[in-house]
N, C-alpha and C. Protein backbone atom coordinates (compact mmCIF):
# COMPACT_ATOMS: atom_id res chain seq x y z
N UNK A 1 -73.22 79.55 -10.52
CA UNK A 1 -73.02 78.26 -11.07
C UNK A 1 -71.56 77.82 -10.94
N UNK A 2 -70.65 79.18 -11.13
CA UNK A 2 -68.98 78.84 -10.66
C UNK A 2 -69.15 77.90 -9.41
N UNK A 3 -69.51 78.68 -8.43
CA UNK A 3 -69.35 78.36 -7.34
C UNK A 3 -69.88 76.76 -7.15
N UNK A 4 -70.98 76.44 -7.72
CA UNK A 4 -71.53 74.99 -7.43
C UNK A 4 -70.92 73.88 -7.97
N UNK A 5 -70.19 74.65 -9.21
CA UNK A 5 -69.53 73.62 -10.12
C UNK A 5 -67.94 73.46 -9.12
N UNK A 6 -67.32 74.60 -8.71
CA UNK A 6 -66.07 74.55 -7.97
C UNK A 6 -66.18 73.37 -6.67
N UNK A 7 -67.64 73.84 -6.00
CA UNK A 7 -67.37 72.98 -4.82
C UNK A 7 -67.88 71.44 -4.87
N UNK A 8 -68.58 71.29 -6.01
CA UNK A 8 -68.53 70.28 -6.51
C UNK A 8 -67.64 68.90 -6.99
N UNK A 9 -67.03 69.77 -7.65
CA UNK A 9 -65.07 69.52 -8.19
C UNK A 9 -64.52 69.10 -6.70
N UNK A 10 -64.56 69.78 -5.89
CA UNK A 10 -63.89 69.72 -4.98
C UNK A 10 -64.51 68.28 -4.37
N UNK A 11 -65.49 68.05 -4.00
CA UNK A 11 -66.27 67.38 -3.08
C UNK A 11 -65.58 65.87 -3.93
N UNK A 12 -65.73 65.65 -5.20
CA UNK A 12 -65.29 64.42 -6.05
C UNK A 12 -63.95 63.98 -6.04
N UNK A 13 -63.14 65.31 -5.96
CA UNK A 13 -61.36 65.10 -5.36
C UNK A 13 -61.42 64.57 -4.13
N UNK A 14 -61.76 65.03 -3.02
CA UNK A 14 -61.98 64.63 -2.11
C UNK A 14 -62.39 63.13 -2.22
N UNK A 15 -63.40 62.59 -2.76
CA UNK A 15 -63.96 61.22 -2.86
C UNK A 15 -62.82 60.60 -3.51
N UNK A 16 -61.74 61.08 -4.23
CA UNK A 16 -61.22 59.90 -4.87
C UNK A 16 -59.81 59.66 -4.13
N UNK A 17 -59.30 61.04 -3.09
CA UNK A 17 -58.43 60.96 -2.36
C UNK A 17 -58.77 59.61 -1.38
N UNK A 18 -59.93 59.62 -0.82
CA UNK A 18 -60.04 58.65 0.05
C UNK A 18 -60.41 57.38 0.10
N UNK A 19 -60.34 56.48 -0.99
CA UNK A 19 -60.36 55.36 -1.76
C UNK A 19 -59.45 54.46 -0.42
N UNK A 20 -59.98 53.81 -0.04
CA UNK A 20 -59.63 53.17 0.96
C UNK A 20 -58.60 51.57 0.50
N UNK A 21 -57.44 51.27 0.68
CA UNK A 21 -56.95 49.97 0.09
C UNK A 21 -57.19 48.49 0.93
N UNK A 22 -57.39 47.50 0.87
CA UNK A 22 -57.06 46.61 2.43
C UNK A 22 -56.53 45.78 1.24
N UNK A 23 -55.54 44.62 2.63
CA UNK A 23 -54.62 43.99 2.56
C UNK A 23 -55.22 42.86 3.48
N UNK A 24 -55.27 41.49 3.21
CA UNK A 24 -55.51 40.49 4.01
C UNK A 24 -53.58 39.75 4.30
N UNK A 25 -53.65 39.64 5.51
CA UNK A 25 -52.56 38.74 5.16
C UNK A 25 -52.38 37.28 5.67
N UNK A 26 -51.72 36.32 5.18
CA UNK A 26 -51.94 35.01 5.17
C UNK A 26 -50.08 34.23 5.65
N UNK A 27 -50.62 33.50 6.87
CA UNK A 27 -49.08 32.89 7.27
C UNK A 27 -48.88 31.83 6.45
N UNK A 28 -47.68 31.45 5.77
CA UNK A 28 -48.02 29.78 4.95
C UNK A 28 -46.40 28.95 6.69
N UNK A 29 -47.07 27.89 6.55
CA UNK A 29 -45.53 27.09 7.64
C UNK A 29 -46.32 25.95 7.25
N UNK A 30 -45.31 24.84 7.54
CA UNK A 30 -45.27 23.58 7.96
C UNK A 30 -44.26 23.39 8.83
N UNK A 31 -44.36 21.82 9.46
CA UNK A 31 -43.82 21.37 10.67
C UNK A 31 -43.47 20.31 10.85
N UNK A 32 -42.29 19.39 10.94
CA UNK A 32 -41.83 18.19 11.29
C UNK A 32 -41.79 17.83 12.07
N UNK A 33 -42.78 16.92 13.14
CA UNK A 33 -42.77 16.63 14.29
C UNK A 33 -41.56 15.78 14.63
N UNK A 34 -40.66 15.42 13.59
CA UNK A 34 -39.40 14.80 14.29
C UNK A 34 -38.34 14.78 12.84
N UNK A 35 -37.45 14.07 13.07
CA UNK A 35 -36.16 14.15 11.99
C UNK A 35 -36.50 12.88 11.23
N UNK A 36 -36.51 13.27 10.04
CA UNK A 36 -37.03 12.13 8.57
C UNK A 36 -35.78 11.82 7.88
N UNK A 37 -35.25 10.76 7.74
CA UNK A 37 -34.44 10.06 6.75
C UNK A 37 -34.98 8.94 6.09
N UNK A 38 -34.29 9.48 4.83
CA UNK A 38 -34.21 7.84 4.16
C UNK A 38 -33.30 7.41 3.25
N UNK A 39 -32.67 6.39 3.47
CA UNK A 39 -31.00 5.47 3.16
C UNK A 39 -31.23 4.75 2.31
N UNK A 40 -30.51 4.53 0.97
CA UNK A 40 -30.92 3.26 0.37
C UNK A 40 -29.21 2.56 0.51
N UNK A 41 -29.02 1.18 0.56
CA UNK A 41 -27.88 0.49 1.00
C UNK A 41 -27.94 -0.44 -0.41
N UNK A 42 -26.69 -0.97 -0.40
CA UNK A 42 -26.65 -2.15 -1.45
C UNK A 42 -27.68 -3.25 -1.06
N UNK A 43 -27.54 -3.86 -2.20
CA UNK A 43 -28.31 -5.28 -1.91
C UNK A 43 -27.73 -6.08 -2.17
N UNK A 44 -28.20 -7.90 -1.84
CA UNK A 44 -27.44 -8.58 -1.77
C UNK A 44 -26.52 -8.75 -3.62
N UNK A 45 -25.37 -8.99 -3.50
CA UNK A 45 -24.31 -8.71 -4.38
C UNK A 45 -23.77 -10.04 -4.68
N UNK A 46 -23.15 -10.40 -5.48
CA UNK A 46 -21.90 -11.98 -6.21
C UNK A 46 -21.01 -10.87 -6.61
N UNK A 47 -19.79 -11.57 -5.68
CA UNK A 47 -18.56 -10.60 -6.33
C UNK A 47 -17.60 -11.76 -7.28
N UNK A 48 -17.31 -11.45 -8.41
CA UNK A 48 -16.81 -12.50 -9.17
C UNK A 48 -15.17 -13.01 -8.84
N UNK A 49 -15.12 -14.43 -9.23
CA UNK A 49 -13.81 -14.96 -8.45
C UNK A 49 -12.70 -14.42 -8.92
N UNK A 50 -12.06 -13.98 -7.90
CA UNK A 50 -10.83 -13.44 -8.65
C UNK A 50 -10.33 -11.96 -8.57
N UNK A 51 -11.72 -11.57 -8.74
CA UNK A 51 -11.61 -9.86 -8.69
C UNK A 51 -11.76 -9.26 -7.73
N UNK A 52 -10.64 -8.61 -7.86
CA UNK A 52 -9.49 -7.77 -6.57
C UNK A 52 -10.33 -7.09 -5.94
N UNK A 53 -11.41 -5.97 -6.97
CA UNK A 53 -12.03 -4.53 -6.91
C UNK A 53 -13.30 -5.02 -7.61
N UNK A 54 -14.68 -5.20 -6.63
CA UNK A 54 -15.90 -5.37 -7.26
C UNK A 54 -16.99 -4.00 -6.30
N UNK A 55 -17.42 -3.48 -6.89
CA UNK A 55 -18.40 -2.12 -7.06
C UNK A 55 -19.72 -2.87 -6.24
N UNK A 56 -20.29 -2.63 -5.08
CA UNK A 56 -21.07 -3.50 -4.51
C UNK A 56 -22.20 -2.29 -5.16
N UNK A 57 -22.35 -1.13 -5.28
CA UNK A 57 -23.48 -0.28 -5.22
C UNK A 57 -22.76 0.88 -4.42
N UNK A 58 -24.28 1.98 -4.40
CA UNK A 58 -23.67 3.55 -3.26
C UNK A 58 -24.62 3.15 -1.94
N UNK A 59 -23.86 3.64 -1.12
CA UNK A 59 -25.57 4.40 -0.45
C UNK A 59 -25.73 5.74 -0.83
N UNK A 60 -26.91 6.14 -0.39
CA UNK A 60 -27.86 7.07 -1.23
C UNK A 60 -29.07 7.76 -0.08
N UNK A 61 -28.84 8.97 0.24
CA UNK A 61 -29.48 9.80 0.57
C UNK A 61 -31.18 10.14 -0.31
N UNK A 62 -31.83 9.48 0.34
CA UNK A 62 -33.24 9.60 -0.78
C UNK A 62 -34.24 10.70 0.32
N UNK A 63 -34.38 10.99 1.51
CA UNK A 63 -35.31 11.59 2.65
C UNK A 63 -34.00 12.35 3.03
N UNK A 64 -33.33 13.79 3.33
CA UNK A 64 -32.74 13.79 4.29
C UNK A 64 -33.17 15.10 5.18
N UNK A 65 -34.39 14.74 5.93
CA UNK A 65 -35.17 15.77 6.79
C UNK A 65 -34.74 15.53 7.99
N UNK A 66 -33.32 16.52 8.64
CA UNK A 66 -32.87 16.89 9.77
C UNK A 66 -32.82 18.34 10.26
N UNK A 67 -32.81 18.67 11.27
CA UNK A 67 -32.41 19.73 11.63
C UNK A 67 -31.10 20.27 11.29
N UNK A 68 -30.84 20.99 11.20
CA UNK A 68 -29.73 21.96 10.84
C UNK A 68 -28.89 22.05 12.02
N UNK A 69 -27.43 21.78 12.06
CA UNK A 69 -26.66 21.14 12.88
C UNK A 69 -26.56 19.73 13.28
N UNK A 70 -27.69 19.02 12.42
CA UNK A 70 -27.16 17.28 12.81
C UNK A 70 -26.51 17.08 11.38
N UNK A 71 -26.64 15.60 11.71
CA UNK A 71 -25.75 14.62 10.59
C UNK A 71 -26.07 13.05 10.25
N UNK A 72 -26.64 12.79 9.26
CA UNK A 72 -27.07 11.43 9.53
C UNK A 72 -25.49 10.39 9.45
N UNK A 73 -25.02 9.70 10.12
CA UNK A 73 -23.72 8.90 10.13
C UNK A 73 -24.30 7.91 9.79
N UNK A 74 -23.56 6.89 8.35
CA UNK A 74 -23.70 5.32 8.21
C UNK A 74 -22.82 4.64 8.44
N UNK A 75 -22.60 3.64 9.73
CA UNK A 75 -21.40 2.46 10.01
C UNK A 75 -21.53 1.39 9.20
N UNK A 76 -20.80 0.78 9.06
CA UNK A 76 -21.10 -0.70 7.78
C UNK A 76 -20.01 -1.63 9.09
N UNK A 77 -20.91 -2.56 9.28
CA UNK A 77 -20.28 -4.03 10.34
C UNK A 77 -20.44 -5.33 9.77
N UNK A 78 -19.52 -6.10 9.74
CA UNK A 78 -19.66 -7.52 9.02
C UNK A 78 -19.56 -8.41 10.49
N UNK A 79 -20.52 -9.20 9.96
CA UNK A 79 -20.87 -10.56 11.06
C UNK A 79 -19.75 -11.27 10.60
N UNK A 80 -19.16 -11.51 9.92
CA UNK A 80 -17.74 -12.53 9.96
C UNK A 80 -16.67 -11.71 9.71
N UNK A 81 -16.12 -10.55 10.74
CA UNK A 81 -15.15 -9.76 10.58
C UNK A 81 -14.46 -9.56 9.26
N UNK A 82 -15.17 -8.96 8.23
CA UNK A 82 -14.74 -9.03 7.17
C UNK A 82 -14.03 -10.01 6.02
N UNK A 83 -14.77 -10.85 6.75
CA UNK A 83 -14.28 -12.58 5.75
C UNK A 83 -15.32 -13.25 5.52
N UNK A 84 -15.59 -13.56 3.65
CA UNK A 84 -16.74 -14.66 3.41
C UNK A 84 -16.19 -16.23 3.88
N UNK A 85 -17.32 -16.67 4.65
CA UNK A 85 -17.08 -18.05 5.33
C UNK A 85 -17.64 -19.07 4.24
N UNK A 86 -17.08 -20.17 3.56
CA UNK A 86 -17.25 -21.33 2.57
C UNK A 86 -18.44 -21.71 3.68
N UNK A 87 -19.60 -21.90 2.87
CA UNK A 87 -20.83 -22.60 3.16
C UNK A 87 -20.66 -24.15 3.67
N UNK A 88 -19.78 -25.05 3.14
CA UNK A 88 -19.22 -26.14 3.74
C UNK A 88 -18.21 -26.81 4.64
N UNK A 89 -17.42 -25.53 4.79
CA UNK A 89 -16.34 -25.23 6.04
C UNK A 89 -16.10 -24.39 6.51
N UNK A 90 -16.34 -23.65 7.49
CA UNK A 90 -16.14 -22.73 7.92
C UNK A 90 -14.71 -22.05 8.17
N UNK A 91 -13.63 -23.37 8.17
CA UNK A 91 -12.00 -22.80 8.10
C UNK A 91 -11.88 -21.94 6.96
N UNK A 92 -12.74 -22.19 6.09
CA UNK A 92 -11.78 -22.05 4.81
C UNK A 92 -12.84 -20.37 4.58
N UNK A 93 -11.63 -19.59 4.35
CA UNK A 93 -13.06 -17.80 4.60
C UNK A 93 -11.49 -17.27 3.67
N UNK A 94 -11.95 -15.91 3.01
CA UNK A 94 -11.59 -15.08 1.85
C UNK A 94 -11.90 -13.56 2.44
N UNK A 95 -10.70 -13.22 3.22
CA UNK A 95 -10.59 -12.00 3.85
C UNK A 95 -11.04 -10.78 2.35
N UNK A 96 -11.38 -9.79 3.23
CA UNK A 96 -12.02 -8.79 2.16
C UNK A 96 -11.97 -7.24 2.85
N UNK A 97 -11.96 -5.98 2.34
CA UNK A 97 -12.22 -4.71 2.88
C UNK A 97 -13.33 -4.29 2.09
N UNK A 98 -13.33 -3.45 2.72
CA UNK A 98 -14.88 -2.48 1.56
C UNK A 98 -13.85 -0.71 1.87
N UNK A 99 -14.06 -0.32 0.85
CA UNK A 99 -13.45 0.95 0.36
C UNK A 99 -14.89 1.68 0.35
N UNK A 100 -15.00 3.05 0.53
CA UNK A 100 -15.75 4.17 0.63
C UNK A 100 -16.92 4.10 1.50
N UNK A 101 -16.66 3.70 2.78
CA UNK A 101 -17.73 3.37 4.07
C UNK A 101 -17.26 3.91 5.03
N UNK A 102 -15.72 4.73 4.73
CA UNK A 102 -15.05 5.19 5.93
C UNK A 102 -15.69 6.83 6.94
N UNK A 103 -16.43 7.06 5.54
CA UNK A 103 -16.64 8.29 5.88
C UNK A 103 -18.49 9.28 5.04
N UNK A 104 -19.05 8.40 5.62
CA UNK A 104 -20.26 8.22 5.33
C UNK A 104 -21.41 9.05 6.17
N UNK A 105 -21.70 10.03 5.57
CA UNK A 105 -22.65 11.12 6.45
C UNK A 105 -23.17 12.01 5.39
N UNK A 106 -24.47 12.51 5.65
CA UNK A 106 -25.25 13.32 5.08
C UNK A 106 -25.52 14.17 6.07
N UNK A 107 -25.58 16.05 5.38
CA UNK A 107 -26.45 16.86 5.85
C UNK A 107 -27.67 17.07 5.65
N UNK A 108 -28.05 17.86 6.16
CA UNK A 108 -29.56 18.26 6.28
C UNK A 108 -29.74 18.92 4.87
N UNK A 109 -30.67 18.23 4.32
CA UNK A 109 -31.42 18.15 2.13
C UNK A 109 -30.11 17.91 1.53
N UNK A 110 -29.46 16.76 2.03
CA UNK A 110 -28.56 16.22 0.99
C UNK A 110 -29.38 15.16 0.22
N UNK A 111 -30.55 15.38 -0.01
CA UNK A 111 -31.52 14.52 -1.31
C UNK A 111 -30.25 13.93 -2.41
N UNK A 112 -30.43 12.81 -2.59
CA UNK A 112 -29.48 12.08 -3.63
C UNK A 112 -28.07 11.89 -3.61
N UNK A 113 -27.35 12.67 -2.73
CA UNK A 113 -25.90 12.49 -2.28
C UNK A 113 -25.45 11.01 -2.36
N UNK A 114 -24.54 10.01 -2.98
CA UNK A 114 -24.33 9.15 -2.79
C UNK A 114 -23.07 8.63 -2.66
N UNK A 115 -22.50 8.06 -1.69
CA UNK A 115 -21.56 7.23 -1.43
C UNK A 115 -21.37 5.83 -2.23
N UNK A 116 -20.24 5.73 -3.21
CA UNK A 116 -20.05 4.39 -4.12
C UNK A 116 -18.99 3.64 -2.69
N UNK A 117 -19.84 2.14 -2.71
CA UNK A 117 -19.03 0.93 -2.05
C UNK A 117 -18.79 -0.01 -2.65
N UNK A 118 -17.11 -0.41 -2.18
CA UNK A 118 -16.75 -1.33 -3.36
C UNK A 118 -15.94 -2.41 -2.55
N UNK A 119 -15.93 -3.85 -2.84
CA UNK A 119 -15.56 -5.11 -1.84
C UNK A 119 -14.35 -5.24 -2.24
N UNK A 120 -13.13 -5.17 -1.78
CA UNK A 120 -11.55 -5.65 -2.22
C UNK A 120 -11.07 -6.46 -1.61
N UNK A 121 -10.35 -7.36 -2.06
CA UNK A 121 -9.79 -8.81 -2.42
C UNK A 121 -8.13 -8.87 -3.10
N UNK A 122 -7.61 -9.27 -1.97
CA UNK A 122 -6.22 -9.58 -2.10
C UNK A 122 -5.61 -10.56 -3.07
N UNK A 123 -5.46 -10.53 -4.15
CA UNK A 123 -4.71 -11.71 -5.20
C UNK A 123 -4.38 -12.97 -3.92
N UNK A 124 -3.71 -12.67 -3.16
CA UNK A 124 -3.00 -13.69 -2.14
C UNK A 124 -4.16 -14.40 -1.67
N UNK A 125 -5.29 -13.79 -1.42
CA UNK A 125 -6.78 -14.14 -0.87
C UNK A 125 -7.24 -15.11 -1.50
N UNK A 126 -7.15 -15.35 -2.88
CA UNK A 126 -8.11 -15.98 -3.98
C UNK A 126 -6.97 -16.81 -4.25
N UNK A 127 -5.86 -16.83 -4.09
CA UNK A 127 -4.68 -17.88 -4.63
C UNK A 127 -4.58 -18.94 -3.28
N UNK A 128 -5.51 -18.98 -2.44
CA UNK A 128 -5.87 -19.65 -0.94
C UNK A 128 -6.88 -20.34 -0.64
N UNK A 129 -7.88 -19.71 -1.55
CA UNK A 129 -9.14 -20.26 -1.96
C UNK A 129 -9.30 -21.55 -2.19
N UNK A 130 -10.53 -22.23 -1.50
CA UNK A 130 -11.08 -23.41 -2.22
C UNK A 130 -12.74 -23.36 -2.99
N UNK A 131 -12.70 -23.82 -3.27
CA UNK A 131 -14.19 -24.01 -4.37
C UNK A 131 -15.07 -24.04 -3.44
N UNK A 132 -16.27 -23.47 -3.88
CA UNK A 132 -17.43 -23.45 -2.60
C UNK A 132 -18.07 -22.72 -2.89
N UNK A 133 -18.77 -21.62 -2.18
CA UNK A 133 -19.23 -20.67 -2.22
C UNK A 133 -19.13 -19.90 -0.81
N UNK A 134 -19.05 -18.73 -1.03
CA UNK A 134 -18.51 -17.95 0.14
C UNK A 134 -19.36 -16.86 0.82
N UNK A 135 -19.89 -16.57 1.49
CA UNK A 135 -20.43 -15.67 1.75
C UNK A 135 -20.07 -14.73 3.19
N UNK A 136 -20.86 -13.56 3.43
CA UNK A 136 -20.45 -12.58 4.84
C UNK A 136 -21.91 -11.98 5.06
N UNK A 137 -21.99 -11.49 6.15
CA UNK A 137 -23.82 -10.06 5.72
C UNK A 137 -22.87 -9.42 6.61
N UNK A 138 -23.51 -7.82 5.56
CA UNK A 138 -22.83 -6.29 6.45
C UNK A 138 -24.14 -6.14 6.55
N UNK A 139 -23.69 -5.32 8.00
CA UNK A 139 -25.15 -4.57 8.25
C UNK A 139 -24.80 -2.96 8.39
N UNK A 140 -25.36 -2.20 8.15
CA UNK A 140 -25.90 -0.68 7.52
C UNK A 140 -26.38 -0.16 8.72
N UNK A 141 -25.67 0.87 9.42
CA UNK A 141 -26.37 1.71 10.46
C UNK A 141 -26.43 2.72 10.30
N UNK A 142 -27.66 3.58 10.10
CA UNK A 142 -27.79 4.77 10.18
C UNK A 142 -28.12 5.38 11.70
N UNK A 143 -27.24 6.74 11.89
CA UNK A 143 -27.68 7.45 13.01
C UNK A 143 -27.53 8.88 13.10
N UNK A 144 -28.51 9.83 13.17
CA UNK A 144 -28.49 11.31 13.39
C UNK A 144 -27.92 11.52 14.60
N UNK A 145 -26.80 12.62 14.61
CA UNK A 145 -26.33 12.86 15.75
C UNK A 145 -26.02 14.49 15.04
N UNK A 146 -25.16 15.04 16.71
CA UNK A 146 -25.19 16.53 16.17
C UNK A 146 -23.48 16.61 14.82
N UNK A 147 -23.94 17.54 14.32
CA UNK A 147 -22.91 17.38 13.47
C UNK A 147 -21.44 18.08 14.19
């Protein structure tokens, strides 16, 4: 009975040595078939008379799906070389700069990064002025290039 009970014992070690484990395994990826941005720019703005330093808004990194080694670059260009033209004369314009457009670029998942732009105005500018209303349009270029 030793003996039946021993090789018995044995036969059940055996069964539990060889308990077999598996492993499935699973790839996870996704894929960008091309480079995704998205820019938000000021909108149209009234800068009040007088004031030197008016805060137009940022731009704003909201998408920034590039490859690694680019750069999204934003240029800012004014159709009246940086002067609002009086709606009723065109002589009469109110030279202006914009401060923080000089250097405008996002990397790759700069999500929310924002650039503040602000319109400046020369005292001498507004002491030249005539009554009217004045206006300019900038236009906003975005472009991925390598960084």
């Amino acid at each position: 009975m030793k003996k039946i009970l021993s090789v018995g014992m044995a036969v059940l070690m055996l069964a539990l040595c060889t308990v077999t484990a598996f492993a499935n395994e699973m790839k996870i990826s996704t894929h960008a078939d091309q480079e995704m941005y998205e820019i938000v720019y000021p909108a149209d703005t009234v800068i009040p008379w007088e004031a030197q330093s008016h805060e137009l808004d940022a731009v704003t990194a909201t998408k920034m799906l590039i490859s690694p080694g680019k750069t999204v670059v934003i240029t800012v260009t004014s159709e009246n070389e940086f002067k609002m033209i009086n709606s009723t004369d065109a002589a009469n314009t109110i030279a202006y700069t914009l401060s923080g457009t000089d250097a405008i670029a996002f990397l790759p998942g700069e999500y929310g990064k924002s650039f503040p732009v602000s319109a400046n105005v020369a005292e001498s500018e507004w002491r030249q002025a005539v009554a009217g209303e004045f206006s300019d349009i900038l236009t906003f270029t975005a472009e991925c290039v390598e960084a």
